[in-house]
Protein backbone atom coordinates (compact mmCIF):
# COMPACT_ATOMS: atom_id res chain seq x y z
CA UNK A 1 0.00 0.00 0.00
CA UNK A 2 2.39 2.01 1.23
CA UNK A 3 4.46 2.24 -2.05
CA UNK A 4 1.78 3.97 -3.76
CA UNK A 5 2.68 6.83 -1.83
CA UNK A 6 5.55 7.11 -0.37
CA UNK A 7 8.73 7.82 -2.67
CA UNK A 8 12.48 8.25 -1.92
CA UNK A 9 14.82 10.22 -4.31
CA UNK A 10 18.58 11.43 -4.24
CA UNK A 11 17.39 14.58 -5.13
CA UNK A 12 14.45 15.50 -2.94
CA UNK A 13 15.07 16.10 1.08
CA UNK A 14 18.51 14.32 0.40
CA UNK A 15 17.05 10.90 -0.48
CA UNK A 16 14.37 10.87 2.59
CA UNK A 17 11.33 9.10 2.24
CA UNK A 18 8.40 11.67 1.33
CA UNK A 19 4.98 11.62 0.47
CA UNK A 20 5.29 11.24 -3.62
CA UNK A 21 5.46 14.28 -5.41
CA UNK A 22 6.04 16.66 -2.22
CA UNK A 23 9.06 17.49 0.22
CA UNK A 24 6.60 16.56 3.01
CA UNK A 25 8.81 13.58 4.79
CA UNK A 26 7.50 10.34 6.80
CA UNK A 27 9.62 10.95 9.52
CA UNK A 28 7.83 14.48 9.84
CA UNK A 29 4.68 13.18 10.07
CA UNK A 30 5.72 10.77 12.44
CA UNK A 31 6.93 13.00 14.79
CA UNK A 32 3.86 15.21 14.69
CA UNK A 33 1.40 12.35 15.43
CA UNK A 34 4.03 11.32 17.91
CA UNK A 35 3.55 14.41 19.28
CA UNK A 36 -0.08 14.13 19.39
CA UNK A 37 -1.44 15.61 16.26
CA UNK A 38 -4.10 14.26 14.71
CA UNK A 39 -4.62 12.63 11.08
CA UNK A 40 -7.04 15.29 11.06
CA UNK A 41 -4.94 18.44 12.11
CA UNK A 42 -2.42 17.26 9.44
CA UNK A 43 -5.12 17.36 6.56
CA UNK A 44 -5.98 21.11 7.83
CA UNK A 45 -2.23 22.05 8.19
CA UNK A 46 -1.40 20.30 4.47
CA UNK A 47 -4.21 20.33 2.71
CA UNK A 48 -1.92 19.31 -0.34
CA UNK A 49 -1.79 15.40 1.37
CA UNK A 50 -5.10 13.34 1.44
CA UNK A 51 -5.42 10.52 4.92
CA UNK A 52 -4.63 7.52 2.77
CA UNK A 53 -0.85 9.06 2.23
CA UNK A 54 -0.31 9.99 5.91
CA UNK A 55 -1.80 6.33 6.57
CA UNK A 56 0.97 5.62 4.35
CA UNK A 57 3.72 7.12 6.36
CA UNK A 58 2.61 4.88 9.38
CA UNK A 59 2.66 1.80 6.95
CA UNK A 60 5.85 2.72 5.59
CA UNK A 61 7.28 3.29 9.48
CA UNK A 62 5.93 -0.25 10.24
CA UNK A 63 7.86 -1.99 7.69
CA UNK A 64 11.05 0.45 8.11
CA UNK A 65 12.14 1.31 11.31
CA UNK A 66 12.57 -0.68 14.22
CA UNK A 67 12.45 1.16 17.56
């Protein structure tokens, strides 16, 4: 699902994963919700992104990163 979305490139945020065709990173919207923002107060503050590509983020952080 995830790869849909989510993109990495050499010459966008230095190869970082980001939602495709924006500099708006996974690990940006992971800190946010892990700060306690809302999928919902993310739509408002990018309206540019739509919830299935921030649910993307958290798929792509689930198969990614180990904590």
């Amino acid at each position: 699902m995830w790869q849909d979305y989510i993109e990495q490139k050499k010459e966008v945020l230095g190869g970082r994963p980001v939602i495709k065709n924006t500099r708006i990173s996974v690990d940006m919207v992971l800190e946010k919700i892990g700060k306690g923002v809302t999928i919902e107060q993310l739509l408002e503050i990018y309206p540019e992104v739509t919830k299935i590509e921030l649910l993307a983020c958290i798929s792509f952080d689930t198969q990614h990163f180990t904590r």
